[in-house]
C-alpha atoms as a PDB file:
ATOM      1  CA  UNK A   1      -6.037  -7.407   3.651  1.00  0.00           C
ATOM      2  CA  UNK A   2      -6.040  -4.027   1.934  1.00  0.00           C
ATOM      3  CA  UNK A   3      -3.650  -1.535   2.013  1.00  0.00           C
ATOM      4  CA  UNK A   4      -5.962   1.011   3.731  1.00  0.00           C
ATOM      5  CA  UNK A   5      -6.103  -1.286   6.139  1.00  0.00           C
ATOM      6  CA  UNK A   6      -3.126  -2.195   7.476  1.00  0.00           C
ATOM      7  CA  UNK A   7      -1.735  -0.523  11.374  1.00  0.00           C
ATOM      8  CA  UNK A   8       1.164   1.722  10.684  1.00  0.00           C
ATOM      9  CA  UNK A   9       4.354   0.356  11.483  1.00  0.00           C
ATOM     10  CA  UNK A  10       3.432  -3.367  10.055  1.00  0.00           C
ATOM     11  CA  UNK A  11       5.609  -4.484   7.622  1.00  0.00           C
ATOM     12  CA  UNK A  12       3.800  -6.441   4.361  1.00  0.00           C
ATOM     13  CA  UNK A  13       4.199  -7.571   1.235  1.00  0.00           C
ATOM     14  CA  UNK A  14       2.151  -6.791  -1.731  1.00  0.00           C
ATOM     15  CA  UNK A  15       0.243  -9.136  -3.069  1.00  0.00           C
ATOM     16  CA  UNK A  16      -1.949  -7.481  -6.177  1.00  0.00           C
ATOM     17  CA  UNK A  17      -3.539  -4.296  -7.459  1.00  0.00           C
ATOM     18  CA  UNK A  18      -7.148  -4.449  -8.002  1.00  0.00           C
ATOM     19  CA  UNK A  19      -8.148  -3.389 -11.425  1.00  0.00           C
ATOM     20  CA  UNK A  20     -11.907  -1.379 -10.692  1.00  0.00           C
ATOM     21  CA  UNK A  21     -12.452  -1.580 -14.768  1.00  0.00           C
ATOM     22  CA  UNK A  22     -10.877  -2.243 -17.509  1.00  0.00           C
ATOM     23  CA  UNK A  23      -7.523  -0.097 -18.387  1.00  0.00           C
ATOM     24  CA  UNK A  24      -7.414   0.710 -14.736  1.00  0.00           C
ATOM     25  CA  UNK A  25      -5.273   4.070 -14.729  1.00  0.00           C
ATOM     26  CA  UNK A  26      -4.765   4.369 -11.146  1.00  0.00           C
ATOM     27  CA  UNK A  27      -4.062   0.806 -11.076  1.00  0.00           C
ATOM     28  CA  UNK A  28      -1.571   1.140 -13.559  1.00  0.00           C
ATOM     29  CA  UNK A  29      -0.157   4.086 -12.143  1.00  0.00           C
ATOM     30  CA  UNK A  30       0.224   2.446  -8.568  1.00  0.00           C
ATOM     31  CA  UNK A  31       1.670  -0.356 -10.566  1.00  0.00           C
ATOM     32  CA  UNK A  32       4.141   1.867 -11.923  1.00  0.00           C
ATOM     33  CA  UNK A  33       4.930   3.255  -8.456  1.00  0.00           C
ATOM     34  CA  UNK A  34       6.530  -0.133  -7.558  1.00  0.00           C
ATOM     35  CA  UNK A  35       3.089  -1.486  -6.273  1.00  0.00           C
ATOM     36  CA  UNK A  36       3.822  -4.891  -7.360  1.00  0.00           C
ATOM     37  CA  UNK A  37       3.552  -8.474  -5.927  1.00  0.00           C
ATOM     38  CA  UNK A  38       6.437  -8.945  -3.050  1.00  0.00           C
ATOM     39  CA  UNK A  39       7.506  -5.718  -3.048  1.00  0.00           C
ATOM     40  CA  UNK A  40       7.635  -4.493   0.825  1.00  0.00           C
ATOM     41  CA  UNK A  41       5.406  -2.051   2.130  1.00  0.00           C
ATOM     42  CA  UNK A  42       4.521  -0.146   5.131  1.00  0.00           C
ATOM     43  CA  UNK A  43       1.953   2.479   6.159  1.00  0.00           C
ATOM     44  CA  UNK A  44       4.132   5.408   8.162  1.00  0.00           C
ATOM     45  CA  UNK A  45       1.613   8.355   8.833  1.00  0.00           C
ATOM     46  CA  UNK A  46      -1.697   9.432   8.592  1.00  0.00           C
ATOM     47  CA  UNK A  47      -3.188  12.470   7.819  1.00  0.00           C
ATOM     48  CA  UNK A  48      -4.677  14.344  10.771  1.00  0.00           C
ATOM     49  CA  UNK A  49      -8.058  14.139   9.097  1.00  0.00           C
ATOM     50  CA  UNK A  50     -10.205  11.327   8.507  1.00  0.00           C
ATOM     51  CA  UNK A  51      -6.476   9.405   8.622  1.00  0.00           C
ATOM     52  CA  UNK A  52      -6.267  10.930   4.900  1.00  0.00           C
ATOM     53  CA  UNK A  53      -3.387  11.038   3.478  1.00  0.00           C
ATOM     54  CA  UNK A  54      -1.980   7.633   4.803  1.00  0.00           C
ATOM     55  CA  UNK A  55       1.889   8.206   3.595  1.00  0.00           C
ATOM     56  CA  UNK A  56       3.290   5.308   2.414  1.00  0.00           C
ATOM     57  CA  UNK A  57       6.953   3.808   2.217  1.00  0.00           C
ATOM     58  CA  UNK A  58       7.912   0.994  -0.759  1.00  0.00           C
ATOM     59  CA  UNK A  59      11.009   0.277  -1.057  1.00  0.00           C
ATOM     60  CA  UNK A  60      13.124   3.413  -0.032  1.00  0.00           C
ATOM     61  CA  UNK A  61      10.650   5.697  -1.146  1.00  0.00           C
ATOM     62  CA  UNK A  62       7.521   7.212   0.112  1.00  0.00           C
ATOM     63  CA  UNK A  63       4.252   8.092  -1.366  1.00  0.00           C
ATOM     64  CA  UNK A  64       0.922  10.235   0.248  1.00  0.00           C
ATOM     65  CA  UNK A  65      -2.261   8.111  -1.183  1.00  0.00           C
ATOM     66  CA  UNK A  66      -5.737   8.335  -0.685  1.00  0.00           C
ATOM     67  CA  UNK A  67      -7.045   5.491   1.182  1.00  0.00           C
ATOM     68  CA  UNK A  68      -8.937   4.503  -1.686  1.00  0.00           C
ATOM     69  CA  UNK A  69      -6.059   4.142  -3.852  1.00  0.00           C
ATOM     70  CA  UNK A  70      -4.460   2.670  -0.739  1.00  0.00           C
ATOM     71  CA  UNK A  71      -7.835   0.059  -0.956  1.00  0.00           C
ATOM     72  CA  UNK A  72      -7.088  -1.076  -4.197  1.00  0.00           C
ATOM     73  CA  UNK A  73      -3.482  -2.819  -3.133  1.00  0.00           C
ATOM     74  CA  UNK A  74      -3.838  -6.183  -1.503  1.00  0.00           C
ATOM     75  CA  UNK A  75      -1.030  -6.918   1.438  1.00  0.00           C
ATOM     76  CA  UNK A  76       0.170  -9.961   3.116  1.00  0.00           C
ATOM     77  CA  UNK A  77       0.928  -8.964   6.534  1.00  0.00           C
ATOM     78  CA  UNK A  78       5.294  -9.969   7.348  1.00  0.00           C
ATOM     79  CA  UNK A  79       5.227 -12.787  10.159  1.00  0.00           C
ATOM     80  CA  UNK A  80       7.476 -11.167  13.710  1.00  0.00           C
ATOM     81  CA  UNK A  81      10.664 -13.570  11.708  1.00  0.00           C
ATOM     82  CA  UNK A  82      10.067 -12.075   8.585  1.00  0.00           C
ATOM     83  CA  UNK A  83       9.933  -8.569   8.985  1.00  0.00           C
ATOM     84  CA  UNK A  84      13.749  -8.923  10.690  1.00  0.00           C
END
């Protein structure tokens, strides 16, 4: 499932950032941002048009992305026991 994707308020876990070419720099960026595989994530807010922004928490921070940077991150859902 994609980070653009994903209901707000759903816990997940990052699974990879899609590379679009070769020496992806928004790939690397979000990579930089902590966008890495098993890091928790959760969509908080969306923008009041066209849902854009979607603001983003990792970790104990929080980050407004476009959904498609947001579409480039691949998430793993948290099951009901593992989001506790």
């Amino acid at each position: 499932m994609k980070l653009s994707e994903l209901p707000r308020r759903i816990a997940a876990t990052v699974e990879t950032v899609d590379d679009q070419a070769p020496n992806d720099t928004i790939a690397r960026r979000l990579r930089e941002l902590g966008f890495v595989a098993g890091e928790r994530v959760e969509v908080m807010a969306a923008g009041p048009v066209a849902a854009e922004p979607l603001l983003v928490q990792i970790g104990y921070t929080r980050f407004a992305l476009r959904r498609s940077e947001a579409a480039r991150v691949r998430v793993k859902p948290l099951s009901a026991e593992g989001a506790a």
